[in-house]
PDB file of N, CA and C in Angstrom:
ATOM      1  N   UNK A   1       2.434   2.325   3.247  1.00  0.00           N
ATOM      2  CA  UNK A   1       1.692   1.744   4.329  1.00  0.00           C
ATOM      3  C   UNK A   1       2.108   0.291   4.475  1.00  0.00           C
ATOM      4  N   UNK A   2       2.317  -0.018   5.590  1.00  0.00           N
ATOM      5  CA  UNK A   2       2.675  -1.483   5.403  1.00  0.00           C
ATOM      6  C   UNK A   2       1.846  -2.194   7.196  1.00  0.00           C
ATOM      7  N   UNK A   3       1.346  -3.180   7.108  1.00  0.00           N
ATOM      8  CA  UNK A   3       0.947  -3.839   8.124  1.00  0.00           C
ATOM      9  C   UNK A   3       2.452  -4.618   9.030  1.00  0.00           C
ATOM     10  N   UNK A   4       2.389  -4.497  10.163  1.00  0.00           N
ATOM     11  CA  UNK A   4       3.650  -5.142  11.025  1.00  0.00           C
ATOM     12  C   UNK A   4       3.171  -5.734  11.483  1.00  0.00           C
ATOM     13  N   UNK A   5       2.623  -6.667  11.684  1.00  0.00           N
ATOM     14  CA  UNK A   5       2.709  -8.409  12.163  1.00  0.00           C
ATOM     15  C   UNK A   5       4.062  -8.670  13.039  1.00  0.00           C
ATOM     16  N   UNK A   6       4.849  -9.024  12.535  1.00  0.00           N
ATOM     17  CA  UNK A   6       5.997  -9.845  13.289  1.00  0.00           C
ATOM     18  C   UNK A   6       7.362  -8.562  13.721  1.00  0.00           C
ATOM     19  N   UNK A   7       7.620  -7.559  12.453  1.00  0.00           N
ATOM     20  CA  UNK A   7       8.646  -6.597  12.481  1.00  0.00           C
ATOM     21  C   UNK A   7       7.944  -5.302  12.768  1.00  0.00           C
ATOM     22  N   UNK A   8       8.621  -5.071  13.714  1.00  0.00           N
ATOM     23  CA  UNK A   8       7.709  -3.333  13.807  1.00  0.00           C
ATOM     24  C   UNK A   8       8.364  -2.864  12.852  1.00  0.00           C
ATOM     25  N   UNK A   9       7.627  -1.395  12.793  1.00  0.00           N
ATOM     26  CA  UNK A   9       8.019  -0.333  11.908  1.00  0.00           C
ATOM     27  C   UNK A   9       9.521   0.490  11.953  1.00  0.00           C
ATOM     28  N   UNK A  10      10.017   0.248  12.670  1.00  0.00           N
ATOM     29  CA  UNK A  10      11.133   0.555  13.188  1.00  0.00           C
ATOM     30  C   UNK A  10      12.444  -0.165  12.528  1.00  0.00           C
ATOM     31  N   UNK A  11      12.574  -1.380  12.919  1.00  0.00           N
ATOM     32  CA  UNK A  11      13.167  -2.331  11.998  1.00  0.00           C
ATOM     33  C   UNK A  11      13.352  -2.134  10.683  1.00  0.00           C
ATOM     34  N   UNK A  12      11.974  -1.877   9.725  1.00  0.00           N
ATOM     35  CA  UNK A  12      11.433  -1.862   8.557  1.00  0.00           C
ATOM     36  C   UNK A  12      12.133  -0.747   7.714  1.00  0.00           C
ATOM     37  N   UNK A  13      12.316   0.414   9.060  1.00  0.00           N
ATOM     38  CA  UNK A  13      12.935   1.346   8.470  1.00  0.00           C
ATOM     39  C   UNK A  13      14.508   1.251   8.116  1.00  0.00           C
ATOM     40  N   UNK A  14      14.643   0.624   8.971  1.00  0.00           N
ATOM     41  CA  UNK A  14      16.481   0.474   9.788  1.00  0.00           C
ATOM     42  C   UNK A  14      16.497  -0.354   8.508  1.00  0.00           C
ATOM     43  N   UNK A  15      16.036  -1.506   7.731  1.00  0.00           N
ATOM     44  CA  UNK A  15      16.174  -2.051   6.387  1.00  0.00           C
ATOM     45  C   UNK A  15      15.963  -0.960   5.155  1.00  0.00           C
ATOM     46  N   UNK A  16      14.975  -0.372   5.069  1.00  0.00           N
ATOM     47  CA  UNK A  16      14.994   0.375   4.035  1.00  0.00           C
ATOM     48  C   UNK A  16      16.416   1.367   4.013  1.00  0.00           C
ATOM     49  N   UNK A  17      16.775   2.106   4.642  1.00  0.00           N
ATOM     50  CA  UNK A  17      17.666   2.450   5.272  1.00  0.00           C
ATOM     51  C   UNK A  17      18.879   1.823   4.587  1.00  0.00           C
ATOM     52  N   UNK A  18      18.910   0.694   5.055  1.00  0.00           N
ATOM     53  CA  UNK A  18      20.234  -0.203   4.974  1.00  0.00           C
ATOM     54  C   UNK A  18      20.216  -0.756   3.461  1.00  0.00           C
ATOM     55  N   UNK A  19      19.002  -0.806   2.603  1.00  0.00           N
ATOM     56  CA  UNK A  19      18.831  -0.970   0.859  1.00  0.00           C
ATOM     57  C   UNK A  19      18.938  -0.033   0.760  1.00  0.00           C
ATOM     58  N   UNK A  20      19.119   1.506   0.850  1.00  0.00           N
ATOM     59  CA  UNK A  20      19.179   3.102   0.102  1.00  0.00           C
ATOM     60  C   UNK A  20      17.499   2.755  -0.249  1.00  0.00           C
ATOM     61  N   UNK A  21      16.760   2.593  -0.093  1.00  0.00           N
ATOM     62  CA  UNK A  21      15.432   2.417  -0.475  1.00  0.00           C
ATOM     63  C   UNK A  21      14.756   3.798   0.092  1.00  0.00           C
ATOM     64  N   UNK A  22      15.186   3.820   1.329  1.00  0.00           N
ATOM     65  CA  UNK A  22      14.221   5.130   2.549  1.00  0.00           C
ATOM     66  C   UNK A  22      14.377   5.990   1.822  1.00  0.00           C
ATOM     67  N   UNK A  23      14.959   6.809   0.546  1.00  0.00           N
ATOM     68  CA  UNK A  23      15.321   7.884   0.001  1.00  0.00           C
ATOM     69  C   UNK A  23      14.046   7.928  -0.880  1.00  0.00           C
ATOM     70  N   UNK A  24      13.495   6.953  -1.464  1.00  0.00           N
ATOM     71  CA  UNK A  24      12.803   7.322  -2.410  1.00  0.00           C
ATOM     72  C   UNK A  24      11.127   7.639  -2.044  1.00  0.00           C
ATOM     73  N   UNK A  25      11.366   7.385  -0.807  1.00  0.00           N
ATOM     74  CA  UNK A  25       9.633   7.233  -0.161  1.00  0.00           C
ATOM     75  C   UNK A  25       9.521   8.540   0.447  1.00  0.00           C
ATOM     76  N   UNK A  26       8.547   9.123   0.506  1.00  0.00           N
ATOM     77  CA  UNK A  26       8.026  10.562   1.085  1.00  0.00           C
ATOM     78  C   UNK A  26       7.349  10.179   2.176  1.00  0.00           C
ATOM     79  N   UNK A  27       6.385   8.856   2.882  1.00  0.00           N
ATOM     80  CA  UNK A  27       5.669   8.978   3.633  1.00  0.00           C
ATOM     81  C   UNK A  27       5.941   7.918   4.108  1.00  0.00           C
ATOM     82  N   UNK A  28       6.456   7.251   5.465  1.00  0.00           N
ATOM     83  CA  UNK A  28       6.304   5.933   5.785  1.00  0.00           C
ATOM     84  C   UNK A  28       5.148   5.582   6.979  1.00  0.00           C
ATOM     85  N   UNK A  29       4.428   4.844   6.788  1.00  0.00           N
ATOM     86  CA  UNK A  29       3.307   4.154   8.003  1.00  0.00           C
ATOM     87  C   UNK A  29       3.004   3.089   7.855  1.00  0.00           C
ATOM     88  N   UNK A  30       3.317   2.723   9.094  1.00  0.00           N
ATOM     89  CA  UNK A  30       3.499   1.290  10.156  1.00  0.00           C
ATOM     90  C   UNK A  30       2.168   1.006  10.872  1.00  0.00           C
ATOM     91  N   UNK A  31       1.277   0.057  10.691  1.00  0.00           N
ATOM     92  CA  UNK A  31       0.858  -0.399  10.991  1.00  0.00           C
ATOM     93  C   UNK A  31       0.888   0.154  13.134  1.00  0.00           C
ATOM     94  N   UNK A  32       1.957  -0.965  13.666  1.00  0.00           N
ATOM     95  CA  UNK A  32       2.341  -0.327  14.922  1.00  0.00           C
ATOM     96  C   UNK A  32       2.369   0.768  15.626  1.00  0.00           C
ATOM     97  N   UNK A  33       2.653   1.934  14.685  1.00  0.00           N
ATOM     98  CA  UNK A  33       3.077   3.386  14.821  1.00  0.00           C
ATOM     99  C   UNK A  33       1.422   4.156  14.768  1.00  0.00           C
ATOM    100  N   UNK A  34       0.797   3.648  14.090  1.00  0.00           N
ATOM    101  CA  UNK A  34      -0.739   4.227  13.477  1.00  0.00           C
ATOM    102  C   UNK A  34      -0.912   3.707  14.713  1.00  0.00           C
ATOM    103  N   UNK A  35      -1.306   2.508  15.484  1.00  0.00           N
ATOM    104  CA  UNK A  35      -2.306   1.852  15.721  1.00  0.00           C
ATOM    105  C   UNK A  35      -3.293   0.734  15.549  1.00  0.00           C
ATOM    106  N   UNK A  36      -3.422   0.587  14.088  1.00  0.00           N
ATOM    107  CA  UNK A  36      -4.125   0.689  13.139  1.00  0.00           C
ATOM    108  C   UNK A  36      -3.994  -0.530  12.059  1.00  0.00           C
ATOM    109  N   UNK A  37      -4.380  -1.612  11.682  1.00  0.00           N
ATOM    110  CA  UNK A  37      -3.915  -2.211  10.927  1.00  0.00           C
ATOM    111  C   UNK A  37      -4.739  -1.902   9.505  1.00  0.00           C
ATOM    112  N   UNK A  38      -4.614  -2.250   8.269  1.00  0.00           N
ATOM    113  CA  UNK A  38      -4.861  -2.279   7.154  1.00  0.00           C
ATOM    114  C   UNK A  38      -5.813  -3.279   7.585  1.00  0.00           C
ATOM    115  N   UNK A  39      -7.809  -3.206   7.149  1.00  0.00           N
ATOM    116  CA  UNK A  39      -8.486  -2.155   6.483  1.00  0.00           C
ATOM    117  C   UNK A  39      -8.864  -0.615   7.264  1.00  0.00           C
ATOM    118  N   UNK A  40      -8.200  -0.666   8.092  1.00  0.00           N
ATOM    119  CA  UNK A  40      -9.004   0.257   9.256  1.00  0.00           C
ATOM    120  C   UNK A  40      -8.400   1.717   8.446  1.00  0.00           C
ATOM    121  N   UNK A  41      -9.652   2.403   8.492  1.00  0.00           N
ATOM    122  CA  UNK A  41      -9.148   3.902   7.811  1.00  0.00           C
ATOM    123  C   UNK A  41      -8.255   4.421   8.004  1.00  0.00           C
ATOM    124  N   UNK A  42      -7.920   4.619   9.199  1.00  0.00           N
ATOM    125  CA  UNK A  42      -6.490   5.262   9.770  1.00  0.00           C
ATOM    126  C   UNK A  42      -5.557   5.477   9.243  1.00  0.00           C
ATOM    127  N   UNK A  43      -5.139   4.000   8.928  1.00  0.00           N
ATOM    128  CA  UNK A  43      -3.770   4.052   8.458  1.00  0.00           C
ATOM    129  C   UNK A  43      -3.821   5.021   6.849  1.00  0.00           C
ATOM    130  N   UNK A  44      -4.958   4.567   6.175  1.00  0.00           N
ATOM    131  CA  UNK A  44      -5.163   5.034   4.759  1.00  0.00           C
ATOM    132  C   UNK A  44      -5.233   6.663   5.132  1.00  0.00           C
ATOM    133  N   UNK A  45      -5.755   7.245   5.918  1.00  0.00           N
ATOM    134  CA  UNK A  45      -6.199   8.417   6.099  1.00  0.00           C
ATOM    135  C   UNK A  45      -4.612   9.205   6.331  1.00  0.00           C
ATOM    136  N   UNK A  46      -3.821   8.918   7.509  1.00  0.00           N
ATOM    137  CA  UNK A  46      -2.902   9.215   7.474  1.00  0.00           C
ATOM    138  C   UNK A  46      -1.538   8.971   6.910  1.00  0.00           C
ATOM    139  N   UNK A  47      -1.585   8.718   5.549  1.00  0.00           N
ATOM    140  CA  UNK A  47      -0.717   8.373   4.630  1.00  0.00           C
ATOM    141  C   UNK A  47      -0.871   9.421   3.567  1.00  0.00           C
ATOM    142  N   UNK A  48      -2.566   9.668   3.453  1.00  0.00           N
ATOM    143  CA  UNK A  48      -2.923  10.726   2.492  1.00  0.00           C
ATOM    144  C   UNK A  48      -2.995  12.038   3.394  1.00  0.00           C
ATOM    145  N   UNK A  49      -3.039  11.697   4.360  1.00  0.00           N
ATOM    146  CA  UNK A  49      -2.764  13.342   5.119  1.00  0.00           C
ATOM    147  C   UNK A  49      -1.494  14.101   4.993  1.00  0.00           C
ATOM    148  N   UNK A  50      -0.371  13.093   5.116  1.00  0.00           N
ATOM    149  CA  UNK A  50       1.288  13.426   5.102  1.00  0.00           C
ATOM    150  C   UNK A  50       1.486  13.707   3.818  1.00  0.00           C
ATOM    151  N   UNK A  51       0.842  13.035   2.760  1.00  0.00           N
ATOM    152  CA  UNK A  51       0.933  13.240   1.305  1.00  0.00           C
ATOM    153  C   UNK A  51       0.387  14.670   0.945  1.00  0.00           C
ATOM    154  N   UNK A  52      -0.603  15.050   1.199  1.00  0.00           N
ATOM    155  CA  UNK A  52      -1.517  15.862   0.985  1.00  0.00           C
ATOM    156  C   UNK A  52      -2.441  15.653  -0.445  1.00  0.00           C
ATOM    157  N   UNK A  53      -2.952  14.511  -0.182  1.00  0.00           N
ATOM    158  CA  UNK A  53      -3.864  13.895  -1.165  1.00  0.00           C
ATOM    159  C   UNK A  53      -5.312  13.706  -0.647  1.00  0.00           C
ATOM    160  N   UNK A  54      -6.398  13.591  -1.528  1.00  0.00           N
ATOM    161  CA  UNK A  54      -7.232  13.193  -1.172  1.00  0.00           C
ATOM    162  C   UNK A  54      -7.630  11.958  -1.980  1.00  0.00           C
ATOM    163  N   UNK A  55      -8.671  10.926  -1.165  1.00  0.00           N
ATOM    164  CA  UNK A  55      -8.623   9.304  -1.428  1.00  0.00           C
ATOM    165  C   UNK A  55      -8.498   9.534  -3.457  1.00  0.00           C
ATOM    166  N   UNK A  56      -9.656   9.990  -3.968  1.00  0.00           N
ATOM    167  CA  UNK A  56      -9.733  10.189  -5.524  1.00  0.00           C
ATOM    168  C   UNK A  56      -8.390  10.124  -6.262  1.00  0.00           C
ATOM    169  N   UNK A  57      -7.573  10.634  -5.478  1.00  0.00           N
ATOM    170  CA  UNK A  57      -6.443  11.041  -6.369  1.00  0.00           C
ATOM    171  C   UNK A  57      -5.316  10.702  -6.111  1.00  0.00           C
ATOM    172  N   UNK A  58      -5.522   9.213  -5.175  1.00  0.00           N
ATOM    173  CA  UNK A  58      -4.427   8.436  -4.649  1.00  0.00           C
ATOM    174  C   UNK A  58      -4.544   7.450  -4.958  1.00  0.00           C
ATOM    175  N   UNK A  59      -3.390   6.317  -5.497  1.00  0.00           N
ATOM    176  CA  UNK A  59      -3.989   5.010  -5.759  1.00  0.00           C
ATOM    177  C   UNK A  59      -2.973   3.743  -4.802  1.00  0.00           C
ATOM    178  N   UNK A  60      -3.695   2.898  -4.162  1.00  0.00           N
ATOM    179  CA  UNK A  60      -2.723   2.215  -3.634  1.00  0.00           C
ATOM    180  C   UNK A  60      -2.476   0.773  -3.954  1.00  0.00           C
ATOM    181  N   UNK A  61      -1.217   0.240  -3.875  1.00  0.00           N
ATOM    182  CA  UNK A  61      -0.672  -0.636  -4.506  1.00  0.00           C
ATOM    183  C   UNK A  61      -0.301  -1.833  -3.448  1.00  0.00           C
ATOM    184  N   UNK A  62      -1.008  -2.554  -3.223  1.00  0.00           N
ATOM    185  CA  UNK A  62      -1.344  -3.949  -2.585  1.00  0.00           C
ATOM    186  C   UNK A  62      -1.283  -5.380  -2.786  1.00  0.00           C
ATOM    187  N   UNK A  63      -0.969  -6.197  -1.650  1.00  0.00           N
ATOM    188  CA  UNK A  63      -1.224  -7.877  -2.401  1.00  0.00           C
ATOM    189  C   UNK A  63      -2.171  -8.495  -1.743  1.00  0.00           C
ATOM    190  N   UNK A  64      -3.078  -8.108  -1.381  1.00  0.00           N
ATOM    191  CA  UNK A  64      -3.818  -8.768  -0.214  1.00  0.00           C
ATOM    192  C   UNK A  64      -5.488  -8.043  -0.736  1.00  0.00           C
ATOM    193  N   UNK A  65      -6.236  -8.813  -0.983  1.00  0.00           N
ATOM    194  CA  UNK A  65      -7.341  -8.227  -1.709  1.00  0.00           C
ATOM    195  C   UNK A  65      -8.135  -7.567   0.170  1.00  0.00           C
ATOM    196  N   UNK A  66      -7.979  -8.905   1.071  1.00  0.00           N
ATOM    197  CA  UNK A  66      -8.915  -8.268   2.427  1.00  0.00           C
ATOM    198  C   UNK A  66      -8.284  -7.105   2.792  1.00  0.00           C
ATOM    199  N   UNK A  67      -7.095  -6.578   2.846  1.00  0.00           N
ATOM    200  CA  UNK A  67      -6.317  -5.436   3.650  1.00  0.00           C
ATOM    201  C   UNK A  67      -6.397  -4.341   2.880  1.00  0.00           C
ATOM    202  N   UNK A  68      -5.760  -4.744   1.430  1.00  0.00           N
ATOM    203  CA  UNK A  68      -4.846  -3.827   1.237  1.00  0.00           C
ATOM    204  C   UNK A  68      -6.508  -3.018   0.088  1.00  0.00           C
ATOM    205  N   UNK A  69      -6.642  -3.731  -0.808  1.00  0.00           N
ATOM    206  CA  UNK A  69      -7.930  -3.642  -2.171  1.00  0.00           C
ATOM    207  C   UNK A  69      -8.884  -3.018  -1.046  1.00  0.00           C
ATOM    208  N   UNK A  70      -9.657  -4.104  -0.008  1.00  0.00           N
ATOM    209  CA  UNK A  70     -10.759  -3.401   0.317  1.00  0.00           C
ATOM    210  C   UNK A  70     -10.147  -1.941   1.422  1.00  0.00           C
ATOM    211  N   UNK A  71      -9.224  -1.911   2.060  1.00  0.00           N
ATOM    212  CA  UNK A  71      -8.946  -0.597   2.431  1.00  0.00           C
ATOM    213  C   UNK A  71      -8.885   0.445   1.820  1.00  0.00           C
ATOM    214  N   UNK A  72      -8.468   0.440   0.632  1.00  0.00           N
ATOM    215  CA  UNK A  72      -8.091   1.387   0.067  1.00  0.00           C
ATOM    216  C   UNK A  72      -9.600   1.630  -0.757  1.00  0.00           C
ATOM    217  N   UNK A  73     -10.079   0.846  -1.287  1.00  0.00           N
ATOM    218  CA  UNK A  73     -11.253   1.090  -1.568  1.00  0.00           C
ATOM    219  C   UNK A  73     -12.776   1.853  -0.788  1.00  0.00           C
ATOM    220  N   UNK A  74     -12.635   1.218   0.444  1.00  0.00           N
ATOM    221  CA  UNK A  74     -13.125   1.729   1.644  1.00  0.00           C
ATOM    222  C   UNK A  74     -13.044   3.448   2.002  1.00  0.00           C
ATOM    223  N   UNK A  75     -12.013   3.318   1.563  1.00  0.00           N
ATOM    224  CA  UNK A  75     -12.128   5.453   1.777  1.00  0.00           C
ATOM    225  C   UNK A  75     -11.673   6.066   0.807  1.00  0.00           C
ATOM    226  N   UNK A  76     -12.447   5.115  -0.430  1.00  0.00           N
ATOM    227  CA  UNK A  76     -12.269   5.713  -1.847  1.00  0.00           C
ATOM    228  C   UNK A  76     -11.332   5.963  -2.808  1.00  0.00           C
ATOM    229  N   UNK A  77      -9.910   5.157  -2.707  1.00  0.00           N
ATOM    230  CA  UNK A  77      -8.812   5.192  -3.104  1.00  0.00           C
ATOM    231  C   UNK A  77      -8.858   4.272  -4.608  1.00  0.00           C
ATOM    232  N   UNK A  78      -7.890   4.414  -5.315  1.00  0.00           N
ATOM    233  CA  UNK A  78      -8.234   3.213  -6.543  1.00  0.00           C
ATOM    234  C   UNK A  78      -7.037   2.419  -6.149  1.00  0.00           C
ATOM    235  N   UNK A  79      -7.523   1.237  -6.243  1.00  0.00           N
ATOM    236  CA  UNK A  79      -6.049   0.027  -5.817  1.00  0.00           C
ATOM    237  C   UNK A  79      -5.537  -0.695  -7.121  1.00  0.00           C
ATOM    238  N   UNK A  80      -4.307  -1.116  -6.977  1.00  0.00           N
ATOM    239  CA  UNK A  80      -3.722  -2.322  -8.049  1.00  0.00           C
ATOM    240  C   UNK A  80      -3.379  -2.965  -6.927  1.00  0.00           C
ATOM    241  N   UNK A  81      -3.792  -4.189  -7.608  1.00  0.00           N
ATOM    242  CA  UNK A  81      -2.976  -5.550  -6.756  1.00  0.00           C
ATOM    243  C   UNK A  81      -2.040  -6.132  -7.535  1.00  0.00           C
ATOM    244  N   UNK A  82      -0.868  -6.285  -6.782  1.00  0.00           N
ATOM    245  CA  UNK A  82       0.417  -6.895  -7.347  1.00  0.00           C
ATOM    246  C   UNK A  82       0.347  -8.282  -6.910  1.00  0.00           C
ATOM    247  N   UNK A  83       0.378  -9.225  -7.832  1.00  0.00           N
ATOM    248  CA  UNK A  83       0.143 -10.711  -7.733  1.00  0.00           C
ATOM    249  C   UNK A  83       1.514 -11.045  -8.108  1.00  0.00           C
ATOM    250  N   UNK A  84       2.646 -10.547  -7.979  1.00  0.00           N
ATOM    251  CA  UNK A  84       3.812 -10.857  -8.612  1.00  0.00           C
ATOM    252  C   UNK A  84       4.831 -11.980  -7.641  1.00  0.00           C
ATOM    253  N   UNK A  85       4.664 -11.935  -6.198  1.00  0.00           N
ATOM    254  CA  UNK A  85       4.692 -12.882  -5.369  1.00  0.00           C
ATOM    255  C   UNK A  85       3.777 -13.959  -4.742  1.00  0.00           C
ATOM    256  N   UNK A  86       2.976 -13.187  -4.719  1.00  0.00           N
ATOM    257  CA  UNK A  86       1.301 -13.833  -3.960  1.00  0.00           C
ATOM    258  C   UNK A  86       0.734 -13.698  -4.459  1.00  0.00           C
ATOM    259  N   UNK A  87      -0.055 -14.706  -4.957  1.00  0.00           N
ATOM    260  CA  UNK A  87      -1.686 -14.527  -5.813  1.00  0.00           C
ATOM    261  C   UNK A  87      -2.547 -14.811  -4.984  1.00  0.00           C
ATOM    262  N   UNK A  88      -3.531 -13.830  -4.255  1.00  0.00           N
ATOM    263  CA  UNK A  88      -4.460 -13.712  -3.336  1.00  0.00           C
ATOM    264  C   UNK A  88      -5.656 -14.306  -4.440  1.00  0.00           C
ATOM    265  N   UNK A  89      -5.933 -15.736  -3.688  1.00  0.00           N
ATOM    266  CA  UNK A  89      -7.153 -16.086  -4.389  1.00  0.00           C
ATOM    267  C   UNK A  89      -8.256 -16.022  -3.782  1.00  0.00           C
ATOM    268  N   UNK A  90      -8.048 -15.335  -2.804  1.00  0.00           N
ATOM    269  CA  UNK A  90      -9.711 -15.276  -2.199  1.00  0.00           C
ATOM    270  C   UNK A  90     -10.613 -14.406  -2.746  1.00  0.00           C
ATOM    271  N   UNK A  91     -11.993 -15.173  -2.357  1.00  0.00           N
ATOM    272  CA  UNK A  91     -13.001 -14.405  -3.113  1.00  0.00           C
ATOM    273  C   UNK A  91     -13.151 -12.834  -2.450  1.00  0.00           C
ATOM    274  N   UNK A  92     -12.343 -12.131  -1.853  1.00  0.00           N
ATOM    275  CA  UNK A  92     -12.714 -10.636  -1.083  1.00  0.00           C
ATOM    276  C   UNK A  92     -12.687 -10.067  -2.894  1.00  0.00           C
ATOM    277  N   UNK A  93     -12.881  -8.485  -2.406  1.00  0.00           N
ATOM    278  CA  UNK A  93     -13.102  -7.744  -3.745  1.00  0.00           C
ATOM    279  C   UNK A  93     -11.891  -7.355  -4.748  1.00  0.00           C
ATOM    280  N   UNK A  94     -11.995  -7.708  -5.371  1.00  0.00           N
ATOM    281  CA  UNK A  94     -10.443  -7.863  -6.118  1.00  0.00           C
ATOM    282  C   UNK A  94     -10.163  -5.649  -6.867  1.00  0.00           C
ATOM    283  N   UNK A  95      -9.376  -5.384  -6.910  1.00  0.00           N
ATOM    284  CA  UNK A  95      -8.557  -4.217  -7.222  1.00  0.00           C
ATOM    285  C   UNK A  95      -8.989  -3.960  -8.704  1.00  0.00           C
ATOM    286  N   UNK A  96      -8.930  -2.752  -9.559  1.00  0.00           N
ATOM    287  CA  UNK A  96      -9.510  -2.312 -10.661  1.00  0.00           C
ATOM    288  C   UNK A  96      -8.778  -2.838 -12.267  1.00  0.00           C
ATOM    289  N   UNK A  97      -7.100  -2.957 -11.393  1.00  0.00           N
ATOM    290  CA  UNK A  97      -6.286  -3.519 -11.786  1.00  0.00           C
ATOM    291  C   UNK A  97      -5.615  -4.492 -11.128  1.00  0.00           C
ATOM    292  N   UNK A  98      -4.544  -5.734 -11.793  1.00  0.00           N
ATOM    293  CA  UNK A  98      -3.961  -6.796 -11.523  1.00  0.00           C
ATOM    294  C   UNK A  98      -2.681  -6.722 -11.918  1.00  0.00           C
ATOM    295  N   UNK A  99      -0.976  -6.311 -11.242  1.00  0.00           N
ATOM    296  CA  UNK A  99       0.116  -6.485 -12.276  1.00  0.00           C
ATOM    297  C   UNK A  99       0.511  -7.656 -11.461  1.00  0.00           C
ATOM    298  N   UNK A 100       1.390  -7.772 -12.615  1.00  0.00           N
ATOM    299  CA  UNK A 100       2.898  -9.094 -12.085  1.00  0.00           C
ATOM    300  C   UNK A 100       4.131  -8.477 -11.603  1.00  0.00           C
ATOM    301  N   UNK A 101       4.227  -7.310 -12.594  1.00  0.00           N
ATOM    302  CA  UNK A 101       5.625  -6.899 -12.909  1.00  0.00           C
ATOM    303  C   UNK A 101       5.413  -5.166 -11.813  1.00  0.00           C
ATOM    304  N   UNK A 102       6.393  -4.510 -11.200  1.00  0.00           N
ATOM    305  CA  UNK A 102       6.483  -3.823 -10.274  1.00  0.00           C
ATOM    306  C   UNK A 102       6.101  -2.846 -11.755  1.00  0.00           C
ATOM    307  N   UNK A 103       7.044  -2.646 -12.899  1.00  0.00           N
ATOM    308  CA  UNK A 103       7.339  -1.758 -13.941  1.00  0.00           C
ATOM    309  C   UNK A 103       5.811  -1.624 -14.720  1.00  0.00           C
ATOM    310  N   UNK A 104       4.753  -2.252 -14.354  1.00  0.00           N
ATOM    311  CA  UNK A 104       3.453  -2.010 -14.771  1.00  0.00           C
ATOM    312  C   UNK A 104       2.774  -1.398 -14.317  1.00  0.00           C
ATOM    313  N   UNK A 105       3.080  -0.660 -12.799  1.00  0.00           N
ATOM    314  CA  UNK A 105       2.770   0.375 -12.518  1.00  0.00           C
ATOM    315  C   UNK A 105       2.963   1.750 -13.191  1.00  0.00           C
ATOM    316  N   UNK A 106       3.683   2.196 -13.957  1.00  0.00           N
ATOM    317  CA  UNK A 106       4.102   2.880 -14.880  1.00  0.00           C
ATOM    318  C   UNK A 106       3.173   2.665 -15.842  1.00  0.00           C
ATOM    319  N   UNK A 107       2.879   1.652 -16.327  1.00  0.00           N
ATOM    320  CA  UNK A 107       2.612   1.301 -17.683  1.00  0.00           C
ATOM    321  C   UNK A 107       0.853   1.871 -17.183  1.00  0.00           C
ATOM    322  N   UNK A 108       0.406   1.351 -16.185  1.00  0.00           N
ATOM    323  CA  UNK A 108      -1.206   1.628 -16.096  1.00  0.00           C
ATOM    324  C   UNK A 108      -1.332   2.867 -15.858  1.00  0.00           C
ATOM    325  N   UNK A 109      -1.000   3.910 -14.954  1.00  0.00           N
ATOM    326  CA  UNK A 109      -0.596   5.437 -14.888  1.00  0.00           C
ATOM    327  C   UNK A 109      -0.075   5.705 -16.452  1.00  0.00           C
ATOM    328  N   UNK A 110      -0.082   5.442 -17.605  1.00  0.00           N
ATOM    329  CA  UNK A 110       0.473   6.332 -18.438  1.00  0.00           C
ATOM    330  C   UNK A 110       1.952   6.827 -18.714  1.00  0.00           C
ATOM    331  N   UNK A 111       3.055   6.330 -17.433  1.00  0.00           N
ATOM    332  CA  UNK A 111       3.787   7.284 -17.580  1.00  0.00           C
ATOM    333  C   UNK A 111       4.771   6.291 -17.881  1.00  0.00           C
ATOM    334  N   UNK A 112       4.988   5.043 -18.551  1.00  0.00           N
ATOM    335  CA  UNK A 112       6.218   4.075 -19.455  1.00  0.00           C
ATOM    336  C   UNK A 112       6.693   4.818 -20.366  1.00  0.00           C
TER     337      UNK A 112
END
């Protein structure tokens, strides 16, 4: 899920694309393409629809405690916030977890 502000979703792809990155992702949604920006259910809803997940058993991985933490929280998802570029210091509701490192996602899932 990613919010488009300045680059549509389109672009975003045409980069992933152009890093070999687009290979490893199963679901992409754009902000633009939804409608929809991050907290608004939508986007969360149809990310886990394409997945075939439900919120419990999805966890999403964010830097933005207003968008990304309370969205995902909002329709019951469990979030990590990655502070590894941005440290969101605002007081919104902070995520269950906090990494630095991308490879600590692994490590909190169990599966390092």
């Amino acid at each position: 899920m990613c919010d488009t502000g300045f680059t549509p979703g389109r672009v975003i792809k045409q980069r992933l694309e152009e890093c070999e990155l687009a290979q490893y992702l199963e679901v992409l949604c754009f902000s633009d393409e939804v409608g929809v920006p991050k907290p608004g259910h939508e986007i969360f809803a149809k990310a886990l629809a394409e997945l075939g997940a439900r919120p419990p058993e999805a966890l999403h991985v964010g830097d933005l405690k207003r968008t990304d933490i309370a969205g995902a929280h909002d329709i019951g998802m469990h979030a990590i916030r990655f502070r590894g570029v941005h440290n969101d210091k605002t007081d919104a509701t902070e995520a269950e977890t906090v990494i630095d490192r991308h490879e600590q996602i692994l490590e909190v899932l169990g599966l390092d």
